[in-house]
PDB file of N, CA and C in Angstrom:
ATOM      1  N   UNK A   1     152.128 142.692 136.598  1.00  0.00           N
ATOM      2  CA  UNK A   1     151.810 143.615 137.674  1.00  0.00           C
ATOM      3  C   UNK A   1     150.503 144.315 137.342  1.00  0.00           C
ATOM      4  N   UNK A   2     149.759 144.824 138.586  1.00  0.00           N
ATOM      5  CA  UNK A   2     148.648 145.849 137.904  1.00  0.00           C
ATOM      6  C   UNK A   2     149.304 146.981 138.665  1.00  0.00           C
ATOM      7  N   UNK A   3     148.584 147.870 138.450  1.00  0.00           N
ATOM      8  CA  UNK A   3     148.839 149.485 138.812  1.00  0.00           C
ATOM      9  C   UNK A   3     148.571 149.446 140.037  1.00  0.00           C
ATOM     10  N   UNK A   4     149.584 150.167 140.726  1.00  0.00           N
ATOM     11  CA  UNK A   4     149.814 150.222 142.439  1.00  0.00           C
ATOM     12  C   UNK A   4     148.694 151.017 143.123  1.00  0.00           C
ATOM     13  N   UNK A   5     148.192 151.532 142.371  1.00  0.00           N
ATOM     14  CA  UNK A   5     146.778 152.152 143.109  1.00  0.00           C
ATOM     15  C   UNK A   5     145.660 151.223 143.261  1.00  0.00           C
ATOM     16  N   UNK A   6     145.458 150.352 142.418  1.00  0.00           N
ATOM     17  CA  UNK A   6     144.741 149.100 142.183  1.00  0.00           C
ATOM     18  C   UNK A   6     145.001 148.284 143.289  1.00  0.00           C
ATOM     19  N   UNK A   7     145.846 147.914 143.845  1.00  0.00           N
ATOM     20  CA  UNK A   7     146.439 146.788 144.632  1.00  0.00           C
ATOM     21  C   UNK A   7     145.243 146.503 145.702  1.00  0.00           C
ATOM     22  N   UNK A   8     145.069 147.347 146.418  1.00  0.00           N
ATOM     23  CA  UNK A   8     143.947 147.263 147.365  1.00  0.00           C
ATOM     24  C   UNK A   8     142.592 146.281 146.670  1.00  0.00           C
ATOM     25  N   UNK A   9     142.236 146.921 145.791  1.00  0.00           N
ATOM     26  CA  UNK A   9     141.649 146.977 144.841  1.00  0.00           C
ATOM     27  C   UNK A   9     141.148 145.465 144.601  1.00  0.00           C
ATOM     28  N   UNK A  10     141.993 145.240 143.515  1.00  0.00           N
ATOM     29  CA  UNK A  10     142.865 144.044 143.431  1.00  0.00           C
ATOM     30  C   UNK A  10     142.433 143.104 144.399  1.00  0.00           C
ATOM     31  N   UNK A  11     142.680 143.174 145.614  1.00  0.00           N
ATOM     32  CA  UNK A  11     142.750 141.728 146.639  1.00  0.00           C
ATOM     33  C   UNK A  11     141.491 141.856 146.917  1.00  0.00           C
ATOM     34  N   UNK A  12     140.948 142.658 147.099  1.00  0.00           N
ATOM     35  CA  UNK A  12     139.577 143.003 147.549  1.00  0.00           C
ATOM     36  C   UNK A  12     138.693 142.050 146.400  1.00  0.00           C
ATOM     37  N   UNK A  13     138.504 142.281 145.309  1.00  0.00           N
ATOM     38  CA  UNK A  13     138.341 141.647 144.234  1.00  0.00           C
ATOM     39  C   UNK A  13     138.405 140.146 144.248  1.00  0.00           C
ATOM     40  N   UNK A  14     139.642 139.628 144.292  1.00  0.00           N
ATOM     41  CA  UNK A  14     140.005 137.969 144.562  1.00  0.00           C
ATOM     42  C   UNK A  14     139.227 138.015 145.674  1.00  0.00           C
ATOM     43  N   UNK A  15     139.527 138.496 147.051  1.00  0.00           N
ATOM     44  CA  UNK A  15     138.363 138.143 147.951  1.00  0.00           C
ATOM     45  C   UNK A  15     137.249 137.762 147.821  1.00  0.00           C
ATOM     46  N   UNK A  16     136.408 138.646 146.932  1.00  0.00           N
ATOM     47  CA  UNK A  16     134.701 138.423 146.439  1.00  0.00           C
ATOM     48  C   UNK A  16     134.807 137.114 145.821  1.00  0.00           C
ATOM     49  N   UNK A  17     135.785 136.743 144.910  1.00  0.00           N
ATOM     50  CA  UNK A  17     135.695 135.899 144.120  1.00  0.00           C
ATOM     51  C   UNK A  17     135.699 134.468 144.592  1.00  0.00           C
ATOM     52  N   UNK A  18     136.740 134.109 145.913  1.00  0.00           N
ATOM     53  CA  UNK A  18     136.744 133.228 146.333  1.00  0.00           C
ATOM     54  C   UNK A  18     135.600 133.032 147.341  1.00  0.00           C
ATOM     55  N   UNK A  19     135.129 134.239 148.478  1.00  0.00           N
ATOM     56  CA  UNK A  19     134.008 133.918 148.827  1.00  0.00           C
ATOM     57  C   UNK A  19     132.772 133.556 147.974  1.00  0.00           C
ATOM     58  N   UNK A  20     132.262 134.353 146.780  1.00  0.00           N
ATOM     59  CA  UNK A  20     131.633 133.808 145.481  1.00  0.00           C
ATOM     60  C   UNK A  20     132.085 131.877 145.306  1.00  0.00           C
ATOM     61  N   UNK A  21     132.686 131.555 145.405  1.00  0.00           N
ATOM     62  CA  UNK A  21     133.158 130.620 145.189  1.00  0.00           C
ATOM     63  C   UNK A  21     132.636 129.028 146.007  1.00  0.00           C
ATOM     64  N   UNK A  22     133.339 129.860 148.027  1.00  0.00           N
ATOM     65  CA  UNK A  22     132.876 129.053 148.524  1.00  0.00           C
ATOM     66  C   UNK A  22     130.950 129.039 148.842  1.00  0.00           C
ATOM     67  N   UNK A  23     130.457 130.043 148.538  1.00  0.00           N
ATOM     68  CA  UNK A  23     129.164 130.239 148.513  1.00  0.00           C
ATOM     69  C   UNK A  23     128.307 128.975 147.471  1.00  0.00           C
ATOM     70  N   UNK A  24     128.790 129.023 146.256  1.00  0.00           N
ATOM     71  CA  UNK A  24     128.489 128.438 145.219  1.00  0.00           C
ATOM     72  C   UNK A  24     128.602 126.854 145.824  1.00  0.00           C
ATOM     73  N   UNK A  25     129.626 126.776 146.373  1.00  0.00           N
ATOM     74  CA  UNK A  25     130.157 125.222 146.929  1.00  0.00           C
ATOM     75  C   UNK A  25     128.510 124.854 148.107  1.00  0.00           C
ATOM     76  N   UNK A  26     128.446 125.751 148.849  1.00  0.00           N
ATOM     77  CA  UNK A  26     127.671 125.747 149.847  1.00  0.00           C
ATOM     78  C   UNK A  26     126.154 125.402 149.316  1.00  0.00           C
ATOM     79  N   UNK A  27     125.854 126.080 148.368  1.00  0.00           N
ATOM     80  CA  UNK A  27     124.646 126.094 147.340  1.00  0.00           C
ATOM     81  C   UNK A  27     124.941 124.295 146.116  1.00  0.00           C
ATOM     82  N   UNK A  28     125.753 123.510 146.664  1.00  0.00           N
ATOM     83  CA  UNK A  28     125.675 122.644 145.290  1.00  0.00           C
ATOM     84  C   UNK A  28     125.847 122.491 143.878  1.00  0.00           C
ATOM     85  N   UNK A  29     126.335 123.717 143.924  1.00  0.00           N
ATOM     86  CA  UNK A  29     126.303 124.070 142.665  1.00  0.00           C
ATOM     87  C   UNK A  29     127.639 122.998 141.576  1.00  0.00           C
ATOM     88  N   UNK A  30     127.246 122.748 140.595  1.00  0.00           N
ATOM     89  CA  UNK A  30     128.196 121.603 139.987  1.00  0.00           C
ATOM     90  C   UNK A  30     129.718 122.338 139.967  1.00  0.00           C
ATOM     91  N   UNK A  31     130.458 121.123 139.708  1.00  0.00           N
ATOM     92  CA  UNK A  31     131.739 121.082 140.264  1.00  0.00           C
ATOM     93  C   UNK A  31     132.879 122.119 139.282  1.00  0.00           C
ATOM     94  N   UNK A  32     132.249 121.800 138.114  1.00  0.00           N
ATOM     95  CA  UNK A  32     133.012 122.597 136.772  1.00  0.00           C
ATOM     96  C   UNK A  32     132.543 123.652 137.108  1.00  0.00           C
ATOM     97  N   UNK A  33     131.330 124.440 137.234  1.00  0.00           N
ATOM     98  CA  UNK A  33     131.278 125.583 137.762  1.00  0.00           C
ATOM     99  C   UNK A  33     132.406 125.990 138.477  1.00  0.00           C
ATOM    100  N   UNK A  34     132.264 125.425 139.926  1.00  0.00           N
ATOM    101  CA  UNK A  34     132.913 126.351 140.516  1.00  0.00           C
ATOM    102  C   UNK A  34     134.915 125.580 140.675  1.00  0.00           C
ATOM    103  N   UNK A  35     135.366 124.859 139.547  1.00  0.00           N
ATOM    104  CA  UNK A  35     136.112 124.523 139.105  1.00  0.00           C
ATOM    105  C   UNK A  35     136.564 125.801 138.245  1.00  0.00           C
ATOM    106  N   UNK A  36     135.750 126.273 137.320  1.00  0.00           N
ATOM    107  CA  UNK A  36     136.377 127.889 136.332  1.00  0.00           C
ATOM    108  C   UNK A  36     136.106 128.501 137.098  1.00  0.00           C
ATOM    109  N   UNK A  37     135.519 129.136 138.095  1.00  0.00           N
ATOM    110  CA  UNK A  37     135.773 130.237 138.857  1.00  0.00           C
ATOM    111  C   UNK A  37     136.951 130.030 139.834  1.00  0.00           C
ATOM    112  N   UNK A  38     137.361 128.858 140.283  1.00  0.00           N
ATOM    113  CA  UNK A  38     138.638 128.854 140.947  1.00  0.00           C
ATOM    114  C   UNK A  38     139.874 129.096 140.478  1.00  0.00           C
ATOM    115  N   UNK A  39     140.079 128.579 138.884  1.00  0.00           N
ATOM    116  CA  UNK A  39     140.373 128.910 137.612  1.00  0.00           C
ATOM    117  C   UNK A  39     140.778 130.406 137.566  1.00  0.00           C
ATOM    118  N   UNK A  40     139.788 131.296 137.841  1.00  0.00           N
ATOM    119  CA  UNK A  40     139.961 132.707 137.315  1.00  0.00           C
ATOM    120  C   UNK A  40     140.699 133.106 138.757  1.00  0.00           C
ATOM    121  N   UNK A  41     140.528 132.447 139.940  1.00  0.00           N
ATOM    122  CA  UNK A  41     141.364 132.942 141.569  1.00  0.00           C
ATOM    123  C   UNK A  41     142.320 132.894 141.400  1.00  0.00           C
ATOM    124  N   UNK A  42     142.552 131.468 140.691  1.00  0.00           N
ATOM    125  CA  UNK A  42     144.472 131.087 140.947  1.00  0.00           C
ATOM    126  C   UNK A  42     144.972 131.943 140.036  1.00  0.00           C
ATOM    127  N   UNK A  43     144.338 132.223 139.194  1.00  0.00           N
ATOM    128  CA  UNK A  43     144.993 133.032 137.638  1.00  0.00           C
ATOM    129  C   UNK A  43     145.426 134.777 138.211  1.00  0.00           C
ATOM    130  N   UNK A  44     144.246 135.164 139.111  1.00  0.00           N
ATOM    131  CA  UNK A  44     144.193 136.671 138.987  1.00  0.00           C
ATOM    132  C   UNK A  44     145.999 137.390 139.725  1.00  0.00           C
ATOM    133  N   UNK A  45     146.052 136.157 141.044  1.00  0.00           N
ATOM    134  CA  UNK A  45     147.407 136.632 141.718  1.00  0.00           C
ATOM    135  C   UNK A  45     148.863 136.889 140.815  1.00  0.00           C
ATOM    136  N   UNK A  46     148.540 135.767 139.859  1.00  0.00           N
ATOM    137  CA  UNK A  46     149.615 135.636 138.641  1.00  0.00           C
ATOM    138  C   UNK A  46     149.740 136.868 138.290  1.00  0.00           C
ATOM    139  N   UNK A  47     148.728 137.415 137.709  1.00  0.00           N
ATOM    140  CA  UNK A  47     148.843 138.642 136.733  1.00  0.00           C
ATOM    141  C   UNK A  47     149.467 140.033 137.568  1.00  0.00           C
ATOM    142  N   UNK A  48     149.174 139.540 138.939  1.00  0.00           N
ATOM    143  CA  UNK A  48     150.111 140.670 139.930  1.00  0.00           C
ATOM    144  C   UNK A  48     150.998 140.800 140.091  1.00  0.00           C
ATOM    145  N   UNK A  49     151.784 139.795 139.564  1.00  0.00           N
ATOM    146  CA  UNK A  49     153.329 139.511 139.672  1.00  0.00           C
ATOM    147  C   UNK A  49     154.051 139.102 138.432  1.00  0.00           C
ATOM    148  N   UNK A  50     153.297 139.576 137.393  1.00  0.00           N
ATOM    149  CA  UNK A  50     154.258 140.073 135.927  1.00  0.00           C
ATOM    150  C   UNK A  50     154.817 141.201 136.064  1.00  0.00           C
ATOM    151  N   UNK A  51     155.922 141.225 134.984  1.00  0.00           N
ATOM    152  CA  UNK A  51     156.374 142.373 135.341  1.00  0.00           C
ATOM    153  C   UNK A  51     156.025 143.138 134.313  1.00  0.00           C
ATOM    154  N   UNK A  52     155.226 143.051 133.459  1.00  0.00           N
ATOM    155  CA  UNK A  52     154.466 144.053 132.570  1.00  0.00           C
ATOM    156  C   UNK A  52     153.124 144.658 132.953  1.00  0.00           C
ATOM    157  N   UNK A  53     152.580 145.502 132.664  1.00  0.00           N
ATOM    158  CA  UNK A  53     151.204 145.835 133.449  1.00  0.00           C
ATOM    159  C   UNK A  53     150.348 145.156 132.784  1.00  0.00           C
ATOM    160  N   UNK A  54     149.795 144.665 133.815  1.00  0.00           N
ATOM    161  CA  UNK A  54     148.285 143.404 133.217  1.00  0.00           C
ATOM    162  C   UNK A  54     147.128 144.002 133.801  1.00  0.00           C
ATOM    163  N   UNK A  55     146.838 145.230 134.323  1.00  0.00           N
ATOM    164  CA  UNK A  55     145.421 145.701 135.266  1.00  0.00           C
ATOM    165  C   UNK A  55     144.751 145.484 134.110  1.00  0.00           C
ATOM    166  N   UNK A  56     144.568 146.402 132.916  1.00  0.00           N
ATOM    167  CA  UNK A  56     143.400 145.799 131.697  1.00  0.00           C
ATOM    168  C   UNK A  56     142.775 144.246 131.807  1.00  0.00           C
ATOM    169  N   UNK A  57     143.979 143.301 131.680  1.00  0.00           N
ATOM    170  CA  UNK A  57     143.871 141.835 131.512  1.00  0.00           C
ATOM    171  C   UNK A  57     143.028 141.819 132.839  1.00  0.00           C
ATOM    172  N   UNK A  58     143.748 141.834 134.224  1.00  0.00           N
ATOM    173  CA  UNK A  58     142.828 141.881 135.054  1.00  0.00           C
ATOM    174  C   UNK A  58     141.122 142.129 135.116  1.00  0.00           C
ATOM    175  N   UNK A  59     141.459 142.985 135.046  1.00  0.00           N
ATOM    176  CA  UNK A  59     139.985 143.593 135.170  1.00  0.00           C
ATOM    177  C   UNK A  59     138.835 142.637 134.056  1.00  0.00           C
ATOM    178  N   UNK A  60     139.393 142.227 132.573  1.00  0.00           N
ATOM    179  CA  UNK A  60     139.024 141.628 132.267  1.00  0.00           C
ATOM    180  C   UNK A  60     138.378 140.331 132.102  1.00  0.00           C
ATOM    181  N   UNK A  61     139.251 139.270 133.322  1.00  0.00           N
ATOM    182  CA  UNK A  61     138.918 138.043 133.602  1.00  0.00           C
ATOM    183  C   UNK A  61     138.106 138.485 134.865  1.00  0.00           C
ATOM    184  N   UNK A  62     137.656 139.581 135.473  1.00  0.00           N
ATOM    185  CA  UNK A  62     136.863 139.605 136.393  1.00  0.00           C
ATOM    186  C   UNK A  62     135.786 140.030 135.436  1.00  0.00           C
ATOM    187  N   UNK A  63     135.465 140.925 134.697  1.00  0.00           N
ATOM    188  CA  UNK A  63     134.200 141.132 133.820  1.00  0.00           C
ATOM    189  C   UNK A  63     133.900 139.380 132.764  1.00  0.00           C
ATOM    190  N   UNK A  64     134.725 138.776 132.792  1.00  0.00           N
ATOM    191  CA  UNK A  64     134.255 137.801 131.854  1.00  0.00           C
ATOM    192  C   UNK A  64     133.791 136.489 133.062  1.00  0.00           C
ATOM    193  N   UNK A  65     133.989 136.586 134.626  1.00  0.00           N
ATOM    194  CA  UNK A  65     133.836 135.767 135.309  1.00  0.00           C
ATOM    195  C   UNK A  65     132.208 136.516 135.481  1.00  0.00           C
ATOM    196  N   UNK A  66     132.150 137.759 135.323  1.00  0.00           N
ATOM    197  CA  UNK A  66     130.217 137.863 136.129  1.00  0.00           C
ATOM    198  C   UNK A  66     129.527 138.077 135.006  1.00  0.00           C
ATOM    199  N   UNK A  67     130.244 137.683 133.405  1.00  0.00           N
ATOM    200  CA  UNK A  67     129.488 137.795 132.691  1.00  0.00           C
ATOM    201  C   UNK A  67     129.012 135.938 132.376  1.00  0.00           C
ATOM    202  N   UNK A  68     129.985 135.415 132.720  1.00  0.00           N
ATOM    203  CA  UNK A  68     129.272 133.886 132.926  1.00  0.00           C
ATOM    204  C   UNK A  68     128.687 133.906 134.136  1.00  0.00           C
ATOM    205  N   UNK A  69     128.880 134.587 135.433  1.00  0.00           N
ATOM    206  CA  UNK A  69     128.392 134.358 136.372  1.00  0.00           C
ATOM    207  C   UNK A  69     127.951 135.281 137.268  1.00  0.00           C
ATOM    208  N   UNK A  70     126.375 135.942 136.825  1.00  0.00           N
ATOM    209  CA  UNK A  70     126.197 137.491 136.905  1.00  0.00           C
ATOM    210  C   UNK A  70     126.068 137.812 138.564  1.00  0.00           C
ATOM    211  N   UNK A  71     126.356 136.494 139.377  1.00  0.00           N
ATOM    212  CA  UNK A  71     126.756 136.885 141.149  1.00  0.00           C
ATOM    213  C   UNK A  71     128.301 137.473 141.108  1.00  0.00           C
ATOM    214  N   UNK A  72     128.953 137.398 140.188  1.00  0.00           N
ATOM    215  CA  UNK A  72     130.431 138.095 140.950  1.00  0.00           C
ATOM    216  C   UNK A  72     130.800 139.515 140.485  1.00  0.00           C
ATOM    217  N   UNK A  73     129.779 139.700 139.503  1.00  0.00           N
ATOM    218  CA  UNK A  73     129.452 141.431 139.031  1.00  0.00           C
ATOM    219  C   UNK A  73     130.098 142.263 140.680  1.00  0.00           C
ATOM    220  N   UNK A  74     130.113 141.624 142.024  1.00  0.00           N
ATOM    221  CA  UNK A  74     130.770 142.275 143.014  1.00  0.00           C
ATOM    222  C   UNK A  74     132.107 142.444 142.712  1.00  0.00           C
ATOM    223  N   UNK A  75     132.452 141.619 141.870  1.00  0.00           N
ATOM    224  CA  UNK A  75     134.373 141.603 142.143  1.00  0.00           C
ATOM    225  C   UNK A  75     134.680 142.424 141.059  1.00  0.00           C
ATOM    226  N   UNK A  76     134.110 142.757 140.128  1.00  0.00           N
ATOM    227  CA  UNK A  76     134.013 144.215 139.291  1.00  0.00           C
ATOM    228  C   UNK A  76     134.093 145.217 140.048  1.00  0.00           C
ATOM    229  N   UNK A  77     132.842 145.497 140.501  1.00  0.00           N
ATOM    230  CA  UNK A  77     132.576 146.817 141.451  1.00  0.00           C
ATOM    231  C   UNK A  77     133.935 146.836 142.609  1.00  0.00           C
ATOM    232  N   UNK A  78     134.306 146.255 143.248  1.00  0.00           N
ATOM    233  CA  UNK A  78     135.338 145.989 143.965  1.00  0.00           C
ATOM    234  C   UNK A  78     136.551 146.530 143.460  1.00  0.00           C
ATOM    235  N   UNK A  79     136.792 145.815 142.434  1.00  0.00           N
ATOM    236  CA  UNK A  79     138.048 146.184 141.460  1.00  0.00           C
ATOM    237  C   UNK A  79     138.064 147.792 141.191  1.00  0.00           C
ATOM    238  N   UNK A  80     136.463 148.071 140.614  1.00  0.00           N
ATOM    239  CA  UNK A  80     137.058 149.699 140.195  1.00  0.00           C
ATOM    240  C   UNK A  80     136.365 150.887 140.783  1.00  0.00           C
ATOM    241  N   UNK A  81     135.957 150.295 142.215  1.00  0.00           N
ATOM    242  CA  UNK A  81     136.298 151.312 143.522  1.00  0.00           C
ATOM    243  C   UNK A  81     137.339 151.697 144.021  1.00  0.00           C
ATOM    244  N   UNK A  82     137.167 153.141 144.216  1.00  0.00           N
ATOM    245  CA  UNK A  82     139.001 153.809 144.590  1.00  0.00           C
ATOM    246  C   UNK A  82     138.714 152.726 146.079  1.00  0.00           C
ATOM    247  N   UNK A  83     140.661 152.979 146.809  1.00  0.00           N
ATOM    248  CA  UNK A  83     140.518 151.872 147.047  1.00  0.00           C
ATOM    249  C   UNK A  83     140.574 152.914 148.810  1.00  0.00           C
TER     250      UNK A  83
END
């Protein structure tokens, strides 16, 4: 789970990420690219539905997705805007 104040948050976040995503597709960009960033989409919903708190973990695979890929630095900002 992440923290219920987050939630908004949260989807807002995966949003950027998958639009980030299909953008990248649109641009050509190689396939493994945007193969690990789809990677980090399917992963992020998971962590919403543990039942231990994962927002840290969260937040983390979004800082390690715009630190390989300094266009999704949005789904950061996203994430830790009140919501």
């Amino acid at each position: 789970m992440i923290d219920a104040s987050k939630m908004r948050s949260a989807l807002s976040a995966i949003n950027a990420v998958l639009v980030g995503a299909r953008y990248m597709a649109y641009q050509g960009r190689a396939h493994s690219d945007i193969a690990w960033v789809l990677d980090v989409a399917e992963y992020l919903p998971v962590l919403m539905l543990e039942s231990t708190d994962r927002t840290q973990h969260f937040r983390d695979q979004l800082v390690a997705l715009s630190e390989k890929y300094p266009e999704f630095g949005d789904a950061v900002f996203r994430f830790d805007s009140p919501a």
